[in-house]
N, C-alpha and C. Protein backbone atom coordinates (compact mmCIF):
# COMPACT_ATOMS: atom_id res chain seq x y z
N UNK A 1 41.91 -23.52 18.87
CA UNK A 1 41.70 -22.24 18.23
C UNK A 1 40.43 -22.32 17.37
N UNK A 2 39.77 -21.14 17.46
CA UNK A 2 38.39 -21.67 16.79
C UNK A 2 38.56 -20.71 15.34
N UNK A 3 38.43 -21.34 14.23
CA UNK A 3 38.39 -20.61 12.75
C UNK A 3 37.18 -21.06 12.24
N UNK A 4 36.53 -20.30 11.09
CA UNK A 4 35.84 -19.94 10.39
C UNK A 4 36.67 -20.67 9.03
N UNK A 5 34.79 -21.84 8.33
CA UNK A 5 35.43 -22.39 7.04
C UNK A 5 34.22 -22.43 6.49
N UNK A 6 35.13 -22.42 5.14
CA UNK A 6 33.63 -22.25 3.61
C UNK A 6 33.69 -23.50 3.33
N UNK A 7 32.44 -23.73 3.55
CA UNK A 7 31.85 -24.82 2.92
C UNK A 7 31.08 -24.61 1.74
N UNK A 8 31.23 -25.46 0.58
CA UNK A 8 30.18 -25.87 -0.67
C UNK A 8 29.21 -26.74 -0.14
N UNK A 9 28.15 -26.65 -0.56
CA UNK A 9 27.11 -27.49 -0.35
C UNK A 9 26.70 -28.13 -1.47
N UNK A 10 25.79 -29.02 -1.80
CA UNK A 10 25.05 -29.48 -2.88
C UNK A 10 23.96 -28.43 -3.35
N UNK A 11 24.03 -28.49 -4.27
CA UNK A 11 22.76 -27.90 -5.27
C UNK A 11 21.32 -27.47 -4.36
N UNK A 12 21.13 -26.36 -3.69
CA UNK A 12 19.30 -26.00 -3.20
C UNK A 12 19.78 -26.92 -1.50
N UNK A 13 20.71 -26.92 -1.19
CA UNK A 13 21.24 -27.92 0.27
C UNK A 13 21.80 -27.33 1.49
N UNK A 14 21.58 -25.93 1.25
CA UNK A 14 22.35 -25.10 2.49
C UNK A 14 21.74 -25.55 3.60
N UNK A 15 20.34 -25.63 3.55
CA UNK A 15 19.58 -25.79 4.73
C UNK A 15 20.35 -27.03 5.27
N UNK A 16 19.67 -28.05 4.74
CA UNK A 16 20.00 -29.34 5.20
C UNK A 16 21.39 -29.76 5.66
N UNK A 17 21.85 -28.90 4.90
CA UNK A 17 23.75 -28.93 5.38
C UNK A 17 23.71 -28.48 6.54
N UNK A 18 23.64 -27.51 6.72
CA UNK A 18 23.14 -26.48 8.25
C UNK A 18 22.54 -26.86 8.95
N UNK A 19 21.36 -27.42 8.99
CA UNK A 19 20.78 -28.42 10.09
C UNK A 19 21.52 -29.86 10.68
N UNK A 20 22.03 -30.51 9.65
CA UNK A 20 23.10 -31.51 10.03
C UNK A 20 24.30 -31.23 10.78
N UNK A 21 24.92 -29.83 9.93
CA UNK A 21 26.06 -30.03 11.06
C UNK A 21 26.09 -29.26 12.26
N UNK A 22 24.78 -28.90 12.81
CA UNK A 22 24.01 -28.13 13.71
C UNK A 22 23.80 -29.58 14.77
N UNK A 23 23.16 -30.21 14.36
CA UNK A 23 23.24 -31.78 14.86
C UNK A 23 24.42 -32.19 15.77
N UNK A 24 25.04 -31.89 14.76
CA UNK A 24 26.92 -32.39 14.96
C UNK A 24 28.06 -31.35 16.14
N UNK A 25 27.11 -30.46 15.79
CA UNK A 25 27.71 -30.21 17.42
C UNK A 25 28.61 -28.77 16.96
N UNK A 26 28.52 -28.30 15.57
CA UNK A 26 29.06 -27.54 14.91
C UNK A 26 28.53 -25.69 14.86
N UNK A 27 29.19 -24.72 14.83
CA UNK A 27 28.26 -23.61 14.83
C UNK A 27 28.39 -23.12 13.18
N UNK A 28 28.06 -23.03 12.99
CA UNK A 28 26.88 -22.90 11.05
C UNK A 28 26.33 -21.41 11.35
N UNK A 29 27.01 -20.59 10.44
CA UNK A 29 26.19 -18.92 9.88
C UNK A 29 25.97 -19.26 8.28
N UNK A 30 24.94 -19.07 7.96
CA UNK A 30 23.91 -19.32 6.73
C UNK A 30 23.33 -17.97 6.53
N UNK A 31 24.07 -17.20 6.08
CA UNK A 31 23.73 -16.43 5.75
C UNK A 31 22.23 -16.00 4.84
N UNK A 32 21.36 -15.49 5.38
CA UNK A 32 20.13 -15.18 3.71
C UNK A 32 19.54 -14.10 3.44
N UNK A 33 18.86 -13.71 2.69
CA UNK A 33 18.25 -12.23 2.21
C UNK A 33 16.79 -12.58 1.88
N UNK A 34 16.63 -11.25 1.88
CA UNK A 34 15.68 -10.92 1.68
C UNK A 34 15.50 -10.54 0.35
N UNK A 35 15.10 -11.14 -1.12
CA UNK A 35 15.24 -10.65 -2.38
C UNK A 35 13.43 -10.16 -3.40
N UNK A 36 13.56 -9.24 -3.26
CA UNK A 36 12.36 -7.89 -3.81
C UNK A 36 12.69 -8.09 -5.38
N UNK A 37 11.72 -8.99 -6.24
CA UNK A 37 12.13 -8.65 -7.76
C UNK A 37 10.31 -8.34 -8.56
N UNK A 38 10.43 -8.57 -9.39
CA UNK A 38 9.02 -7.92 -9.92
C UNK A 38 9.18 -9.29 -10.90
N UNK A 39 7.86 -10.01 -11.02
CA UNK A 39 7.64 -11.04 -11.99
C UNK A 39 5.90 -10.75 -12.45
N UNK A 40 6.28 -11.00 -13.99
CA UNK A 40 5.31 -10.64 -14.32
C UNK A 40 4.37 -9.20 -13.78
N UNK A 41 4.54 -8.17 -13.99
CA UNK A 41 4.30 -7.10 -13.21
C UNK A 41 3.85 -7.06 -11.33
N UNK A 42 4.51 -7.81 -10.87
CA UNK A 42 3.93 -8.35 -9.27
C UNK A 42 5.72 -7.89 -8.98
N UNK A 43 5.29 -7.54 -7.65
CA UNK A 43 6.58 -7.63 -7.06
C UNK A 43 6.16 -8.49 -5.88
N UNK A 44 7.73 -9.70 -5.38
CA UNK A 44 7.55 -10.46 -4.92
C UNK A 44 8.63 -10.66 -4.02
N UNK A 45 8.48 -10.91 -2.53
CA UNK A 45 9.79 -11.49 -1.91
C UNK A 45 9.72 -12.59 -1.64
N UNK A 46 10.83 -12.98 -1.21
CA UNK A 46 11.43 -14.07 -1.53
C UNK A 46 12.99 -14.69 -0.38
N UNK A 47 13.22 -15.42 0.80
CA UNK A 47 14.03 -16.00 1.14
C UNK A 47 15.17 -16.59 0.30
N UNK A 48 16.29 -15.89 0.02
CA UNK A 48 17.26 -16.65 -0.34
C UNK A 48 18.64 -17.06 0.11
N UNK A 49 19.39 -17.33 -0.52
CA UNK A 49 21.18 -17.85 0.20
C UNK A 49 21.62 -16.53 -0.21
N UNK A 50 22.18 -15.43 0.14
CA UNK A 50 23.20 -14.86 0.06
C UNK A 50 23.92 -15.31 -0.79
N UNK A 51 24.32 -16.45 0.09
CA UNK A 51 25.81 -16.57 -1.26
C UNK A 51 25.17 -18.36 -1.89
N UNK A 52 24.73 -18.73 -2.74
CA UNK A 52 24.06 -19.84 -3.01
C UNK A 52 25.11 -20.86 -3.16
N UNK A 53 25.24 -22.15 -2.32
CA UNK A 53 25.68 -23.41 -2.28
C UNK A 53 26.47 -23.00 -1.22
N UNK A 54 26.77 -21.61 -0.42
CA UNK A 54 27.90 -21.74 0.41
C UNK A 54 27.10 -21.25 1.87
N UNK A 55 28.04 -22.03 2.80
CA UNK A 55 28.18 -21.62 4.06
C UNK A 55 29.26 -21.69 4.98
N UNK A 56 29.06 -21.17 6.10
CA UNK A 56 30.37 -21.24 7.06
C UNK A 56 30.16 -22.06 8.15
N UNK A 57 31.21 -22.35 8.26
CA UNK A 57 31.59 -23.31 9.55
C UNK A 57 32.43 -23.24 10.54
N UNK A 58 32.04 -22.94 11.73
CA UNK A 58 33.31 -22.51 12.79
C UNK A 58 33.47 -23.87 13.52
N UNK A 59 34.82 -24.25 13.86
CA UNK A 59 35.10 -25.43 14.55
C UNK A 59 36.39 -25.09 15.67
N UNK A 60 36.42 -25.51 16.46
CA UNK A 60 37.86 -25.43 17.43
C UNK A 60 38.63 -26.71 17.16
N UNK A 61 39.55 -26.08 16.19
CA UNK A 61 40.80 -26.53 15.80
C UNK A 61 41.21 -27.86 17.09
N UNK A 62 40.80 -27.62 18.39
CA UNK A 62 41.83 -29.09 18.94
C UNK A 62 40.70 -29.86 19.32
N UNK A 63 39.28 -29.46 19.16
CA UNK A 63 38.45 -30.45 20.01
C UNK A 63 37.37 -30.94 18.52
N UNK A 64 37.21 -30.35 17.77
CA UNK A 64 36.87 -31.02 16.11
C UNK A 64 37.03 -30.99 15.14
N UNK A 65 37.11 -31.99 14.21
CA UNK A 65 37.68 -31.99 13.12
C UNK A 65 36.94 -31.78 12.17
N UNK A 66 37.68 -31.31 10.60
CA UNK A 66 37.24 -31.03 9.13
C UNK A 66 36.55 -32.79 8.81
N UNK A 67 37.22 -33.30 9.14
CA UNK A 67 36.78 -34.43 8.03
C UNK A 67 35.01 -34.99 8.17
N UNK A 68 34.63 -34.57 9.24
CA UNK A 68 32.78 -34.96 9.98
C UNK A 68 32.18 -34.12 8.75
N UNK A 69 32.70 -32.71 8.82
CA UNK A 69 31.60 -32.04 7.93
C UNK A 69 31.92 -32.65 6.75
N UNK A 70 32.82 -32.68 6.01
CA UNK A 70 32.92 -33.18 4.32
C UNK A 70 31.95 -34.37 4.11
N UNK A 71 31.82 -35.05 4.86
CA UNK A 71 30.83 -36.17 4.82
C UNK A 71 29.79 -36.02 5.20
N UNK A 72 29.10 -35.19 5.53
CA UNK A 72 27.61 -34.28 6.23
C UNK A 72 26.61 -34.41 5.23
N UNK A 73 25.65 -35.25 4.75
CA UNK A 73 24.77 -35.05 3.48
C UNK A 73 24.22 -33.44 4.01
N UNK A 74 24.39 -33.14 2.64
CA UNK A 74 24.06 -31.65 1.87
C UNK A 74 25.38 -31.13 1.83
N UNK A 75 26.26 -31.41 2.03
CA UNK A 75 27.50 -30.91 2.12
C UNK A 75 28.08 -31.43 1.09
N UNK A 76 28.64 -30.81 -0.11
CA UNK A 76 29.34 -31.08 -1.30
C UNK A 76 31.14 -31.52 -0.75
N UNK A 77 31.35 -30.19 0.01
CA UNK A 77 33.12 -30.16 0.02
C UNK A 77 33.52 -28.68 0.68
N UNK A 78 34.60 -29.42 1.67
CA UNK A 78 34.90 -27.98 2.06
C UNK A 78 36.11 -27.27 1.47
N UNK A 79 36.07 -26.03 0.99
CA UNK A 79 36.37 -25.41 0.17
C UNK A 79 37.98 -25.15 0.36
N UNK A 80 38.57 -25.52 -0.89
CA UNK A 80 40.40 -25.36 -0.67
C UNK A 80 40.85 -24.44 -1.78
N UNK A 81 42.47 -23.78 -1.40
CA UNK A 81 42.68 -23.12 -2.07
C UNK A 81 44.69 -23.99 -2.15
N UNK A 82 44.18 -24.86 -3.07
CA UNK A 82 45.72 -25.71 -3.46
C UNK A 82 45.42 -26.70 -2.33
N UNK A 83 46.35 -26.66 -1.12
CA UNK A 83 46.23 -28.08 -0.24
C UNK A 83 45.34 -27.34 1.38
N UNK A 84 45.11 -26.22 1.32
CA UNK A 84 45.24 -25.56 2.48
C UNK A 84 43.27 -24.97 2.56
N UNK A 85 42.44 -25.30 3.31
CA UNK A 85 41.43 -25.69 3.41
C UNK A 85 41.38 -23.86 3.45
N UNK A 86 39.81 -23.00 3.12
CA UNK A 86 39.48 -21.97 2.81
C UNK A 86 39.14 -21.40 4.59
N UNK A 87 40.16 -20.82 5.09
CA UNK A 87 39.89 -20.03 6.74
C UNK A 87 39.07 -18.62 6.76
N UNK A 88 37.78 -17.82 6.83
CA UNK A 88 37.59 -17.46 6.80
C UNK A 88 38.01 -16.31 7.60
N UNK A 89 38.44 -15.25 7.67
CA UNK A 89 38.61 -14.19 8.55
C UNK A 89 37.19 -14.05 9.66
N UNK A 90 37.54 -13.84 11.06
CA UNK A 90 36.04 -13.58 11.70
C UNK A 90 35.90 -11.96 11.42
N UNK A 91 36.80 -11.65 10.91
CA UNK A 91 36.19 -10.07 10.51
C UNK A 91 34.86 -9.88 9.62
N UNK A 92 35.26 -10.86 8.36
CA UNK A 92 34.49 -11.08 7.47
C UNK A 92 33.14 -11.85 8.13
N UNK A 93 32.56 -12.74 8.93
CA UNK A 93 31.69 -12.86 9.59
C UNK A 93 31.50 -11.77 10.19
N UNK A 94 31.40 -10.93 10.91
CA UNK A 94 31.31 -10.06 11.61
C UNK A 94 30.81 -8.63 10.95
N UNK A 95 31.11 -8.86 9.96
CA UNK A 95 30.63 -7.69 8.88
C UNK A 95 29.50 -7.92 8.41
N UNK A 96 29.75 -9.54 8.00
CA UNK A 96 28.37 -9.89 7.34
C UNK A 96 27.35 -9.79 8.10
N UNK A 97 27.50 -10.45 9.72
CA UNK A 97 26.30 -10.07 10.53
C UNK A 97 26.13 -8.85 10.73
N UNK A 98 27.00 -7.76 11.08
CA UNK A 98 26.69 -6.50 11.21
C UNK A 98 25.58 -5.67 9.82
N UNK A 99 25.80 -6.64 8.73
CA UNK A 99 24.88 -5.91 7.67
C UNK A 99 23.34 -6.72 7.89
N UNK A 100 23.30 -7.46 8.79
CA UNK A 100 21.65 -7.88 8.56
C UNK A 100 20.60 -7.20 9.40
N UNK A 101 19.75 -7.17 9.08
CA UNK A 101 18.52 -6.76 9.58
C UNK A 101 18.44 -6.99 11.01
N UNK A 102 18.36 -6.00 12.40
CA UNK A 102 18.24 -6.29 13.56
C UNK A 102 17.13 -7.47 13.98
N UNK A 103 15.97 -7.14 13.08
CA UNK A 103 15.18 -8.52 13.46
C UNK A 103 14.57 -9.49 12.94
N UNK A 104 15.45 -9.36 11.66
CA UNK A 104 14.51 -10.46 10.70
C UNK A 104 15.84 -11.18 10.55
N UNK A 105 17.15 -10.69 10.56
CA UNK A 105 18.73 -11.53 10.62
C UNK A 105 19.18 -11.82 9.22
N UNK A 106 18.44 -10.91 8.36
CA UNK A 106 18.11 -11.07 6.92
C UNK A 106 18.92 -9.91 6.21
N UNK A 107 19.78 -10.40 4.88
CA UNK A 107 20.42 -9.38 4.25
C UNK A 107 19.06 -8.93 3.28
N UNK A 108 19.21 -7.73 2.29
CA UNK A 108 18.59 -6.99 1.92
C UNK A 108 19.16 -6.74 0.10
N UNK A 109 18.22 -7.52 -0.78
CA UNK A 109 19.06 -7.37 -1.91
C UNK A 109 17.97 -7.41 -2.87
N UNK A 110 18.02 -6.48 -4.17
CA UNK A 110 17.22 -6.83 -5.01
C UNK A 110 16.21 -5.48 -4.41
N UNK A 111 16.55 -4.55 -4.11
CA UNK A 111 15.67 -3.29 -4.14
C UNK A 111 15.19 -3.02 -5.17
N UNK A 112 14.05 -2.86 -5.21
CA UNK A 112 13.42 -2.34 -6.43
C UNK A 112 12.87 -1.25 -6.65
N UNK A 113 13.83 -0.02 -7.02
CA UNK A 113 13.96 1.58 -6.97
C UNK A 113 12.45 1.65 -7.90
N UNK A 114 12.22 2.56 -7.59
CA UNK A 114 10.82 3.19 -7.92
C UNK A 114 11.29 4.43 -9.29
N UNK A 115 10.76 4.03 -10.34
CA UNK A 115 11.56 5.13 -11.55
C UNK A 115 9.50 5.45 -12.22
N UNK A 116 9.61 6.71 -12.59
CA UNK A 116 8.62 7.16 -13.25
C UNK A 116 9.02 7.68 -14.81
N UNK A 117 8.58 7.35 -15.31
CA UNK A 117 8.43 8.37 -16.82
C UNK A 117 8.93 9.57 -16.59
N UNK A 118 10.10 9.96 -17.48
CA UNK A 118 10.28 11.57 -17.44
C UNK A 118 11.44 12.09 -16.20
N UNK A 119 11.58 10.70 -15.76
CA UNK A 119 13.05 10.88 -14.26
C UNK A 119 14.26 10.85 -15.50
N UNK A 120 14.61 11.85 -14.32
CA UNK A 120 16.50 11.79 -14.53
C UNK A 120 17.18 10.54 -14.19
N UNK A 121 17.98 9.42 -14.76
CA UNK A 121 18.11 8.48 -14.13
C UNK A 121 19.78 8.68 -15.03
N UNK A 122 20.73 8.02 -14.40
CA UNK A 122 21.96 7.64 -14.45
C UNK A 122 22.24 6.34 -15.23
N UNK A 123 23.43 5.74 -16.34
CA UNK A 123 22.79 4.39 -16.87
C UNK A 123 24.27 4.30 -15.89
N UNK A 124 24.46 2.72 -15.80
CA UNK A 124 25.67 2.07 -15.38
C UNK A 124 26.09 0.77 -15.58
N UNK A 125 26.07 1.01 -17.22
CA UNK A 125 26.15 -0.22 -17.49
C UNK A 125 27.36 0.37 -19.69
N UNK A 126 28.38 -0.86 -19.40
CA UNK A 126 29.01 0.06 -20.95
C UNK A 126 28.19 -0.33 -21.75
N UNK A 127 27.85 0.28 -23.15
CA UNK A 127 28.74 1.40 -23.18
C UNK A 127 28.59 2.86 -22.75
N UNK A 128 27.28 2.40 -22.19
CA UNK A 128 26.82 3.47 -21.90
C UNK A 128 27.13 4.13 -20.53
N UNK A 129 27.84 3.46 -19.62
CA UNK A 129 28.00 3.96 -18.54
C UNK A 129 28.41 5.46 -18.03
N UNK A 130 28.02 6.06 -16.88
CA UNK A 130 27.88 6.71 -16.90
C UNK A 130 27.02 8.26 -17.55
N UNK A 131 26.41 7.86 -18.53
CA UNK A 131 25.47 8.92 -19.25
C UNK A 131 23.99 8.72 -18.63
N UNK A 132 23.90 10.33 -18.70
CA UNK A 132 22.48 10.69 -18.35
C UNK A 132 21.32 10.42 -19.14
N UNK A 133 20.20 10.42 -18.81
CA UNK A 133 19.21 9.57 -19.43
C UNK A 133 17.65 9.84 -18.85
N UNK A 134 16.87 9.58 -19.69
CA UNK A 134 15.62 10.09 -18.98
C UNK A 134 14.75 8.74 -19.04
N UNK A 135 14.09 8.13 -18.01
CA UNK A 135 13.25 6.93 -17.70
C UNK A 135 12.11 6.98 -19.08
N UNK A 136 11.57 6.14 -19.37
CA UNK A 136 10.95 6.09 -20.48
C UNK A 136 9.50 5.13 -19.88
N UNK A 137 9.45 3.83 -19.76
CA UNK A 137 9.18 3.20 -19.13
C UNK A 137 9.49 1.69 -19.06
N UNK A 138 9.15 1.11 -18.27
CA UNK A 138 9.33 -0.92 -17.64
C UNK A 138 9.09 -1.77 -19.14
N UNK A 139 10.02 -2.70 -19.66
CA UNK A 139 10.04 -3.06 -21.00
C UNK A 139 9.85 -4.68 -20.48
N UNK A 140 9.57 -5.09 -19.67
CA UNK A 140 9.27 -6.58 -19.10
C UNK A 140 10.04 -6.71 -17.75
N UNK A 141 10.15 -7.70 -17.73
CA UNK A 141 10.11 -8.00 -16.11
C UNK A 141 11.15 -7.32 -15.14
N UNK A 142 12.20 -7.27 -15.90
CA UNK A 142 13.67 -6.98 -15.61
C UNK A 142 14.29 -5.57 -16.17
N UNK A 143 13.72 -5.50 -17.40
CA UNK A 143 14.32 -4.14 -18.27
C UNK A 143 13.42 -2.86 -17.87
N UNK A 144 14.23 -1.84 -19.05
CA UNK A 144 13.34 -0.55 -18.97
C UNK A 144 14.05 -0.16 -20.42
N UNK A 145 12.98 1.09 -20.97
CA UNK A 145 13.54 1.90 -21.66
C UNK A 145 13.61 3.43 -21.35
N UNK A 146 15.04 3.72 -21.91
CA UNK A 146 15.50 4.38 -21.40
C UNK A 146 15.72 5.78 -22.71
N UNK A 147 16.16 7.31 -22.84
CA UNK A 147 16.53 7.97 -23.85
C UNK A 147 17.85 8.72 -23.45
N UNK A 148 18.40 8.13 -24.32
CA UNK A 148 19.60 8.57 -23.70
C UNK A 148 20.11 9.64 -25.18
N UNK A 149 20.72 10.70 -25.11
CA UNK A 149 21.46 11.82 -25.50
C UNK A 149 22.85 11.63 -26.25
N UNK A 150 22.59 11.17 -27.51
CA UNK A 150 23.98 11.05 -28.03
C UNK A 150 24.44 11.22 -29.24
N UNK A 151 24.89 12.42 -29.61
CA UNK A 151 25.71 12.65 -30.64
C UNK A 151 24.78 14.04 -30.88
N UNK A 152 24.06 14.21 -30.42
CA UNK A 152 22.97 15.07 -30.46
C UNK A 152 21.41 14.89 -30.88
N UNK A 153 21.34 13.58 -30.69
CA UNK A 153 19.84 12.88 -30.91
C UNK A 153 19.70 12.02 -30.00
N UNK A 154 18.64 12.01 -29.48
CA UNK A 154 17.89 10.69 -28.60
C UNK A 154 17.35 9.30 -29.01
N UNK A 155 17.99 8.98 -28.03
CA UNK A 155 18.00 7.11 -28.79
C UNK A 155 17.48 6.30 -27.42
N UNK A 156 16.80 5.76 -27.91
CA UNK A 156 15.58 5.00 -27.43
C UNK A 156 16.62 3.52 -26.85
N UNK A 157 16.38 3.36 -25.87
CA UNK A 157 17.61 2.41 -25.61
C UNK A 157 17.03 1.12 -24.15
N UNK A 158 17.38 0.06 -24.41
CA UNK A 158 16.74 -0.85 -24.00
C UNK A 158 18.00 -0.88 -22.61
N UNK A 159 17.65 -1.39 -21.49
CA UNK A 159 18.95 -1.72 -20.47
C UNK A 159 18.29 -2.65 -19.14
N UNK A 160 18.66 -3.10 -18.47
CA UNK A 160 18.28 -3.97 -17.49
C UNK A 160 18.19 -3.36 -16.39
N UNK A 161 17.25 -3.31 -15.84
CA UNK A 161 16.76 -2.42 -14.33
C UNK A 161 17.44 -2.03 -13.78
N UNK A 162 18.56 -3.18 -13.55
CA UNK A 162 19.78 -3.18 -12.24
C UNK A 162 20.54 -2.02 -12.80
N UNK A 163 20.78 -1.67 -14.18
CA UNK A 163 21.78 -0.91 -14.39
C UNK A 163 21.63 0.80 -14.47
N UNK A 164 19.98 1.17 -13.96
CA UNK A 164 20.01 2.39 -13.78
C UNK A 164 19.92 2.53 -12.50
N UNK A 165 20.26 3.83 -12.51
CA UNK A 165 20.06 4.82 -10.75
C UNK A 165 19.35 5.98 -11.08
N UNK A 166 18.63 6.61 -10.08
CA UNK A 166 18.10 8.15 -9.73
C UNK A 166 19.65 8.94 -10.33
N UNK A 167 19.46 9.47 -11.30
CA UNK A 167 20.60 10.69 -11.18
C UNK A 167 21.02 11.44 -10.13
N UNK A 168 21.58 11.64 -9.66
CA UNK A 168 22.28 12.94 -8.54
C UNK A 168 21.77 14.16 -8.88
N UNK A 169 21.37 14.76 -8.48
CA UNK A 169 21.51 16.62 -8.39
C UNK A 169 23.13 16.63 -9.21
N UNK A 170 22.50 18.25 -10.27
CA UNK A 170 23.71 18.46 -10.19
C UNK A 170 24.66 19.48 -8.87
N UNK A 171 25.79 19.70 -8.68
CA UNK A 171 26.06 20.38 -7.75
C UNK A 171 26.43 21.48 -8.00
């Protein structure tokens, strides 16, 4: 029977884990993205792990065994929950590939929404969550300032990129 298993890897080792037990005769999804962040006013991409230190491992239950990979340099440990080793659903593979990029095989993370001075933007982050807010501008690499509406005065308010959105129309 062939199942799907999470593996931990060592520290920056997915690759090398993945190439080894690729070696070994094993099928390995390594999931990675594509990550868009802004440093120092540059925006930059960037190859990363999806999920960092982890990967999957499919094996057929009667023709190979768990114990090859645990010993795989780059391979930390394969992942348990009490005595019973971590089985991945192939649904859950199957989703994940269905979300990558038709030709780069690449997830997509770390969009970096385009906000101007004077936008309607949404915060989503407490305490402020949910309140409306008007873009102000980029406060370093990661942040923004923001004016947000409260109590009946505007307050100048610091928040982290990730946590605004484009407001909605109202309806």
């Amino acid at each position: 029977m062939l199942r799907w298993y999470l593996i931990q890897t060592k520290p920056g080792a997915e690759t090398v884990a993945g190439e080894n037990l690729l070696r070994q005769g094993y099928e390995v999804y390594f999931p990675r993205a594509l990550r868009t962040a802004r440093r120092r006013g540059q925006v930059r991409e960037s190859i990363v792990a999806l999920f960092p230190r982890y990967l999957f491992v499919r094996l057929d239950e009667g023709r190979q065994a768990l114990t090859p990979v645990r010993s795989t340099t780059g391979v930390a440990c394969a992942v348990r929950f009490g005595f019973s080793y971590a089985v991945v659903p192939d649904k859950v593979i199957r989703e994940l590939r269905g979300r990558e990029d038709a030709v780069t095989g690449l997830h997509r993370i770390g969009q970096l929404p385009v906000f101007s001075a004077g936008m309607s933007v949404q915060v989503k982050l407490q305490p402020f969550d949910g309140f409306d807010a008007i873009f102000e501008r980029e406060a370093g690499a990661d942040r923004v300032i923001v004016l947000l509406k409260i109590l009946g005065q505007i307050a100048r308010v610091q928040v982290p990129l990730d946590s605004i959105e484009v407001a909605s129309p109202a309806a």
